[in-house]
PDB file of N, CA and C in Angstrom:
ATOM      1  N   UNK A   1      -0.381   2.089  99.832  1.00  0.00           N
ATOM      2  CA  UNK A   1      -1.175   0.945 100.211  1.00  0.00           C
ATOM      3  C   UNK A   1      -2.382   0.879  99.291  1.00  0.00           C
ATOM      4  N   UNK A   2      -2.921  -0.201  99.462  1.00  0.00           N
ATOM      5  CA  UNK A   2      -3.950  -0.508  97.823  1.00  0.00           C
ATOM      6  C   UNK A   2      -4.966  -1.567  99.105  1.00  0.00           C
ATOM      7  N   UNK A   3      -6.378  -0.568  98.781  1.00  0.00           N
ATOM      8  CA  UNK A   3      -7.191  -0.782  99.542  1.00  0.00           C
ATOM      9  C   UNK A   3      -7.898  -2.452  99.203  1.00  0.00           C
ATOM     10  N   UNK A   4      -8.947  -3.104  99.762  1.00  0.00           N
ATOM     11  CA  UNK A   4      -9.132  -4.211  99.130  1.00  0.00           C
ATOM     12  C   UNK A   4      -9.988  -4.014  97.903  1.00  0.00           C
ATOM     13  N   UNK A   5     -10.417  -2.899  97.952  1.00  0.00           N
ATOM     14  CA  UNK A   5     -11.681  -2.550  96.814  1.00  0.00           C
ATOM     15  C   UNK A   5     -10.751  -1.941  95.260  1.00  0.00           C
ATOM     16  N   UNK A   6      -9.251  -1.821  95.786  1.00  0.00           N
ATOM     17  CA  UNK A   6      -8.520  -1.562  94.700  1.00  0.00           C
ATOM     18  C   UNK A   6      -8.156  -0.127  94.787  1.00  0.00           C
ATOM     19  N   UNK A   7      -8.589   0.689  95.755  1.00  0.00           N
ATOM     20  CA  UNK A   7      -7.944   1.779  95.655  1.00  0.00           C
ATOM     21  C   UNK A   7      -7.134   2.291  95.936  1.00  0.00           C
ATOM     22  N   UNK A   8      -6.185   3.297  95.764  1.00  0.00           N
ATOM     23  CA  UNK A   8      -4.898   3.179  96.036  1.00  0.00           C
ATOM     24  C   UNK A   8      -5.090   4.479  96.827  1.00  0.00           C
ATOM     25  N   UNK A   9      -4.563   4.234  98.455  1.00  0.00           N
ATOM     26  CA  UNK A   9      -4.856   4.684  99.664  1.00  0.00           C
ATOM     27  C   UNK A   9      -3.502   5.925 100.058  1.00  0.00           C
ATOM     28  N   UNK A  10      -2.741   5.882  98.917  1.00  0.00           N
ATOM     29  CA  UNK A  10      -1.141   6.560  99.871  1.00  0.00           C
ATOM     30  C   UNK A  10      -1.686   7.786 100.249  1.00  0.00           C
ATOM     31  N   UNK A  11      -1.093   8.249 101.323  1.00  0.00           N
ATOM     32  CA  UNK A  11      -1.436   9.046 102.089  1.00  0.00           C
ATOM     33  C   UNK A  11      -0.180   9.857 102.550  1.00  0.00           C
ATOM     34  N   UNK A  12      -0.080  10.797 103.081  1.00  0.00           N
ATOM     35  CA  UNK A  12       1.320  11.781 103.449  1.00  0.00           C
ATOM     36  C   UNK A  12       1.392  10.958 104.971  1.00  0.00           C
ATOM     37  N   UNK A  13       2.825  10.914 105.351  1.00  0.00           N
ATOM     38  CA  UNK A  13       3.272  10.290 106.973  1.00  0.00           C
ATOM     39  C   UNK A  13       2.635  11.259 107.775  1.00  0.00           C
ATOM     40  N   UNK A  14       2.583  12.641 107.583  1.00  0.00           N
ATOM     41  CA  UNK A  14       1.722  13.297 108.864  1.00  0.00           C
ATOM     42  C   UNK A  14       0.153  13.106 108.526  1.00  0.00           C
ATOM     43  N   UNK A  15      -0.415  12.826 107.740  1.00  0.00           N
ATOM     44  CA  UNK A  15      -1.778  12.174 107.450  1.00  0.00           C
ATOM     45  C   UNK A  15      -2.163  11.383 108.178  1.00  0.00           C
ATOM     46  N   UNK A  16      -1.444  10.161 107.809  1.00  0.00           N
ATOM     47  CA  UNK A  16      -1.338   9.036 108.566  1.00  0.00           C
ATOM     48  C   UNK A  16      -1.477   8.967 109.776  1.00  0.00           C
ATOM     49  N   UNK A  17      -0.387   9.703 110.303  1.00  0.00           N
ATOM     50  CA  UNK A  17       0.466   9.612 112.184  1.00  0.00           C
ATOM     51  C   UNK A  17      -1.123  10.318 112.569  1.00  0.00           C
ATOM     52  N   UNK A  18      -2.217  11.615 112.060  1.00  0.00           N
ATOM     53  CA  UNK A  18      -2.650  12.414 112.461  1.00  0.00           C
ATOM     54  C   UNK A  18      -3.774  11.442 112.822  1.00  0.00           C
ATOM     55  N   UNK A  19      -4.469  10.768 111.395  1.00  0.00           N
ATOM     56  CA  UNK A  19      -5.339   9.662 111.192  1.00  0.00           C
ATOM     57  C   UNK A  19      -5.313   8.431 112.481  1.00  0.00           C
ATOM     58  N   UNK A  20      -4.143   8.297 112.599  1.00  0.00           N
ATOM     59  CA  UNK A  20      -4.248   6.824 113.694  1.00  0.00           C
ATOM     60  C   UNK A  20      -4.207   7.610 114.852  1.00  0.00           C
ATOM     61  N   UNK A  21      -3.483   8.553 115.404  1.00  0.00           N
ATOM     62  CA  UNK A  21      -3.903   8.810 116.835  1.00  0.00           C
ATOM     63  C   UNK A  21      -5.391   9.622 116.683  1.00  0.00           C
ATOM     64  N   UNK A  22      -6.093  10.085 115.965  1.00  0.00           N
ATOM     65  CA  UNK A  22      -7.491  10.205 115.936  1.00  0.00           C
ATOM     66  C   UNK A  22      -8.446   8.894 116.598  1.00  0.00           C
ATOM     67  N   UNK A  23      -7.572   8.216 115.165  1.00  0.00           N
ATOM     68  CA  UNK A  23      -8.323   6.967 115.733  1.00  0.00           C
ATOM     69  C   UNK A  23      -8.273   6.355 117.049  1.00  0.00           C
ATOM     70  N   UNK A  24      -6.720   6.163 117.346  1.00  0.00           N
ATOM     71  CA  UNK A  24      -6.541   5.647 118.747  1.00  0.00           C
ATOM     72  C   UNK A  24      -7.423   6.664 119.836  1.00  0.00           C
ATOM     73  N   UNK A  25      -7.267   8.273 119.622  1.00  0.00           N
ATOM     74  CA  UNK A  25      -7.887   8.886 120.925  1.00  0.00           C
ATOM     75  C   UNK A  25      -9.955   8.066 120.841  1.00  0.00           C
ATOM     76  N   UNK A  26     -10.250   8.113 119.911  1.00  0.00           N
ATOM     77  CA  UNK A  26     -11.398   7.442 119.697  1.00  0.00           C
ATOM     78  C   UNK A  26     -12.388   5.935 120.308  1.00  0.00           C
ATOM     79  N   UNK A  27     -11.157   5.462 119.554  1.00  0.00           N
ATOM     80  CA  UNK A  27     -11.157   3.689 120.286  1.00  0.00           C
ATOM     81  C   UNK A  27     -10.306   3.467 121.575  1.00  0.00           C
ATOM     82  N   UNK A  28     -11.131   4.055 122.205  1.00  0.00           N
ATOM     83  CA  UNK A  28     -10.511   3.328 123.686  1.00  0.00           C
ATOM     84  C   UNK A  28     -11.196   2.627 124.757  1.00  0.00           C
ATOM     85  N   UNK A  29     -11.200   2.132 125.535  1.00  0.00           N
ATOM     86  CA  UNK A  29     -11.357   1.054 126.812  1.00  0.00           C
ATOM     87  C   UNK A  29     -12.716   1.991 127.411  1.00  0.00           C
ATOM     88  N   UNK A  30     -13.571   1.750 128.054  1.00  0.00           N
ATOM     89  CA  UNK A  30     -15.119   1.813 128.170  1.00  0.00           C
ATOM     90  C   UNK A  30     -14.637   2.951 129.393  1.00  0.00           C
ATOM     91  N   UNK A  31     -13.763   2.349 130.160  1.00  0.00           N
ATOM     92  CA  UNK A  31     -13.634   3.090 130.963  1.00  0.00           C
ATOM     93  C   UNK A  31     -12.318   4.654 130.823  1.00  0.00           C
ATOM     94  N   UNK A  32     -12.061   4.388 129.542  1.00  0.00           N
ATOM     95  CA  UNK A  32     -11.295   5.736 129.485  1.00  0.00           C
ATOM     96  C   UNK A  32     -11.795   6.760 128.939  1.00  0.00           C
ATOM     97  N   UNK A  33     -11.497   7.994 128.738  1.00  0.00           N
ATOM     98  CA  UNK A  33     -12.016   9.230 127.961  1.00  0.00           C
ATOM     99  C   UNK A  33     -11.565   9.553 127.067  1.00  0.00           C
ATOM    100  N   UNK A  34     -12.038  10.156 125.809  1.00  0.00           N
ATOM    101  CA  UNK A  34     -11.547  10.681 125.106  1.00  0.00           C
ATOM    102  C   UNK A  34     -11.761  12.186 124.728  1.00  0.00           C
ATOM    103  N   UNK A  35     -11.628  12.576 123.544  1.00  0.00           N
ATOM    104  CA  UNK A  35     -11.567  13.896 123.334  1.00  0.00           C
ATOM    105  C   UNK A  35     -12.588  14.200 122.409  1.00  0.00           C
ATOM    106  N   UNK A  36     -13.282  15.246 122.692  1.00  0.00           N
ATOM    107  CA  UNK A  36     -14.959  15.487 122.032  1.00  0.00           C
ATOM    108  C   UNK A  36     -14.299  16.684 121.106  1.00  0.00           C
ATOM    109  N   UNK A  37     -14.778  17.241 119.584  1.00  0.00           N
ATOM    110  CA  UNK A  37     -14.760  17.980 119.089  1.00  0.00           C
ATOM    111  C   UNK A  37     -14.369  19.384 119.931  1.00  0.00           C
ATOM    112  N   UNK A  38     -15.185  19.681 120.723  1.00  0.00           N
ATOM    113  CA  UNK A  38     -15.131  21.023 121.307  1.00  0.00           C
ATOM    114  C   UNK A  38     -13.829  21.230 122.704  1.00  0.00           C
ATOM    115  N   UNK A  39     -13.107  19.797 122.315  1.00  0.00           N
ATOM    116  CA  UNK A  39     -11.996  19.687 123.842  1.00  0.00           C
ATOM    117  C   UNK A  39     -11.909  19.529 124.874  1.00  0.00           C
ATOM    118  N   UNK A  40     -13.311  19.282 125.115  1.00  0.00           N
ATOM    119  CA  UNK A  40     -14.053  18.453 126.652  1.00  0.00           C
ATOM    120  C   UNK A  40     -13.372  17.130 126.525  1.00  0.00           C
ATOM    121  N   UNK A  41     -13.477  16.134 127.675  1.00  0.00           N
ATOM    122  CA  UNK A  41     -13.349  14.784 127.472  1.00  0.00           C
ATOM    123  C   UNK A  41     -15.133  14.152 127.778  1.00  0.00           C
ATOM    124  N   UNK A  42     -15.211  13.184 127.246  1.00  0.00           N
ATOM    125  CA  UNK A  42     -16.251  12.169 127.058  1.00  0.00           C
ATOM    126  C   UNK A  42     -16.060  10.857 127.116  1.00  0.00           C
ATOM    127  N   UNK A  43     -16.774  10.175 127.741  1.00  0.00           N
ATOM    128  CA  UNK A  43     -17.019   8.679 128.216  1.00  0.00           C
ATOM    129  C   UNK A  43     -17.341   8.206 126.843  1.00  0.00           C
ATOM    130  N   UNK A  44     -16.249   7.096 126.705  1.00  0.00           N
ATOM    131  CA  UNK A  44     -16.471   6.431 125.681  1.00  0.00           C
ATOM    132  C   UNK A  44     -17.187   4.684 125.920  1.00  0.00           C
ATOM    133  N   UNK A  45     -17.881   4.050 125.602  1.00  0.00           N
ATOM    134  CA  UNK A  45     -18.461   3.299 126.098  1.00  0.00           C
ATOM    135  C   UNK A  45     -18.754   1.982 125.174  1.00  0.00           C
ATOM    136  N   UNK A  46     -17.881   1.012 124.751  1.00  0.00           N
ATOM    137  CA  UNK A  46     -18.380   0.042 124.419  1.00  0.00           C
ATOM    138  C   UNK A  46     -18.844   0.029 122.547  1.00  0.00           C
ATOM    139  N   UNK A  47     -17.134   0.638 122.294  1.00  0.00           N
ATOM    140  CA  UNK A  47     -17.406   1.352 120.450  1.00  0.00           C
ATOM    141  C   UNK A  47     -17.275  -0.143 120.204  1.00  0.00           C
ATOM    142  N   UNK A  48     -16.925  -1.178 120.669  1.00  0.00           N
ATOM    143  CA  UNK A  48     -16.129  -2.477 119.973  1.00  0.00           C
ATOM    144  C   UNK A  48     -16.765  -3.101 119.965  1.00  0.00           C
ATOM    145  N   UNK A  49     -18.204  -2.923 120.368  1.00  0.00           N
ATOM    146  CA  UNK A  49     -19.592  -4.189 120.512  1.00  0.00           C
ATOM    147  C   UNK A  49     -20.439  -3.466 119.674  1.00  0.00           C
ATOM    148  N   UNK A  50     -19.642  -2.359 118.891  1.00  0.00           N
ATOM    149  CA  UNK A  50     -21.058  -1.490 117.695  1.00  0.00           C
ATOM    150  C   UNK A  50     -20.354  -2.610 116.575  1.00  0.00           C
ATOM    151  N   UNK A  51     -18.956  -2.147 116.429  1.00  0.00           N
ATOM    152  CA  UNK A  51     -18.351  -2.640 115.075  1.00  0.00           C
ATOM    153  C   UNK A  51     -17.276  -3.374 115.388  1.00  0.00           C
ATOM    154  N   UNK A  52     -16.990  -4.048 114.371  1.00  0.00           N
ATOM    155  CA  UNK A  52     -16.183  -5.242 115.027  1.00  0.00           C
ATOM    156  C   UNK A  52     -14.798  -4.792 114.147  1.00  0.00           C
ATOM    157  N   UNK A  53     -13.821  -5.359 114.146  1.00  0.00           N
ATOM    158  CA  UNK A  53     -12.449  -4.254 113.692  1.00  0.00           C
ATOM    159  C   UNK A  53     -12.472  -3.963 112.835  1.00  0.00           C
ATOM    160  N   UNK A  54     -12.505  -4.829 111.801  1.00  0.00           N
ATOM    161  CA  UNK A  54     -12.827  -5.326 110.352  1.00  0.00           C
ATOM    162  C   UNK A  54     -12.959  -4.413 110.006  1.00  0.00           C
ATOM    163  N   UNK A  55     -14.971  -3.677 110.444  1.00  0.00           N
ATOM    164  CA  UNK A  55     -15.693  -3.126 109.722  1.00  0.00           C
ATOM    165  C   UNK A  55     -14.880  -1.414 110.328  1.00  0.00           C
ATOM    166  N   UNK A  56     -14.175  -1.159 111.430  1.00  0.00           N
ATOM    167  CA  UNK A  56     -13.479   0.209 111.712  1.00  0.00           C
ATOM    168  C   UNK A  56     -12.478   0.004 110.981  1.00  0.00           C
ATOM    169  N   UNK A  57     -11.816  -0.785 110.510  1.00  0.00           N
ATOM    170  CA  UNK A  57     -10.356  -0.879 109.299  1.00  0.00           C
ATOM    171  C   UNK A  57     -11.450  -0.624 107.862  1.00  0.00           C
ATOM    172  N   UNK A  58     -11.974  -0.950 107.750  1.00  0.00           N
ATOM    173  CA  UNK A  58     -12.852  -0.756 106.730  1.00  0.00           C
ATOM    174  C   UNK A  58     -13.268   0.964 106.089  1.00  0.00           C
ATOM    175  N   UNK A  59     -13.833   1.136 107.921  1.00  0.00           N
ATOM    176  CA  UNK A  59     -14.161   2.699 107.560  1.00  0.00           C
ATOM    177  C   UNK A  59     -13.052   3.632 107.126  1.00  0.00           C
ATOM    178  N   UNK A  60     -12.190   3.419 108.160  1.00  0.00           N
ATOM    179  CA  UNK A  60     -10.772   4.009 108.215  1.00  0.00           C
ATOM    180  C   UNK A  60     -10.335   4.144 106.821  1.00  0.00           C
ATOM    181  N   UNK A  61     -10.143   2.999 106.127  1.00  0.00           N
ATOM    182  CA  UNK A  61      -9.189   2.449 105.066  1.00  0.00           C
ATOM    183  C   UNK A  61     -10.741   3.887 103.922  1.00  0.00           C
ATOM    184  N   UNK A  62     -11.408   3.438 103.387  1.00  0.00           N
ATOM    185  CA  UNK A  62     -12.525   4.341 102.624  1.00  0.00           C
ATOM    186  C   UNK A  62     -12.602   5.897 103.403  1.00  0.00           C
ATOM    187  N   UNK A  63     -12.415   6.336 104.522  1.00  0.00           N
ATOM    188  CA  UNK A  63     -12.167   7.742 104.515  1.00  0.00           C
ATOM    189  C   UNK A  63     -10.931   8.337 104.231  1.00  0.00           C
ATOM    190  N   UNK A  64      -9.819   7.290 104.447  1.00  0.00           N
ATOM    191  CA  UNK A  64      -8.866   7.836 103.624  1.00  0.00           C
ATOM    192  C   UNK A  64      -8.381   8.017 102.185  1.00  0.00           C
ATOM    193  N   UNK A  65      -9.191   7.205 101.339  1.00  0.00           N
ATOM    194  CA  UNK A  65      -9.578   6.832 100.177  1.00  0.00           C
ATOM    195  C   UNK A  65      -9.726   8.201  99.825  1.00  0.00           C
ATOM    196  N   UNK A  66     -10.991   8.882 100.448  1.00  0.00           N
ATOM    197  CA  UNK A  66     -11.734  10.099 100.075  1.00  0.00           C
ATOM    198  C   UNK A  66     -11.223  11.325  99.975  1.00  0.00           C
ATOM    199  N   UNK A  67     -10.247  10.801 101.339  1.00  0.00           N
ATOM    200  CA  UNK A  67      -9.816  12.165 101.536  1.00  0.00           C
ATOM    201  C   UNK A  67      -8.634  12.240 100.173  1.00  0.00           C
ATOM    202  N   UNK A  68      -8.192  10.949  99.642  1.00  0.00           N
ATOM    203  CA  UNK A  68      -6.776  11.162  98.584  1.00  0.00           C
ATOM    204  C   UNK A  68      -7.081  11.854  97.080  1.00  0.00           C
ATOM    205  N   UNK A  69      -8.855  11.072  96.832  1.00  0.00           N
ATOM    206  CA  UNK A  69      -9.362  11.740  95.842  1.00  0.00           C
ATOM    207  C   UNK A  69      -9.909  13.191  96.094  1.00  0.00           C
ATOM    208  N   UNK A  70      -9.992  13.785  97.104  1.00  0.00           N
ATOM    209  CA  UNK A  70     -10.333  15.320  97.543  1.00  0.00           C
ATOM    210  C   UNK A  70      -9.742  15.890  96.693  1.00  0.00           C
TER     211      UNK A  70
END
């Protein structure tokens, strides 16, 4: 995949699969929990009124960027 800034994003399928359910455990509904670094769960609260998708496809799309040039 070829980011909009031109970079070329390919990534390994377990990268990927690992990357989006990160993301999904992350972005969820105000009233669900997710999973904190240390394996607790935590109240997630209203991530979708910080950033609007765009700008989380955005982030997403540039940390994986980073991680390809690592």
């Amino acid at each position: 995949m070829v980011a909009e800034n031109g970079l070329d994003c390919r990534v390994s399928s377990d990268m990927a699969a690992s990357t989006a359910q990160s993301t999904a455990d992350i972005l969820v509904a105000g009233s669900d929990l997710a999973p904190t670094l240390d394996g607790s769960r935590a109240r997630v609260v209203g991530i979708t009124n910080i950033m609007d998708k765009k700008e989380i496809l955005a982030g997403i799309s540039d940390a994986l960027s980073s991680l390809e040039q690592a």
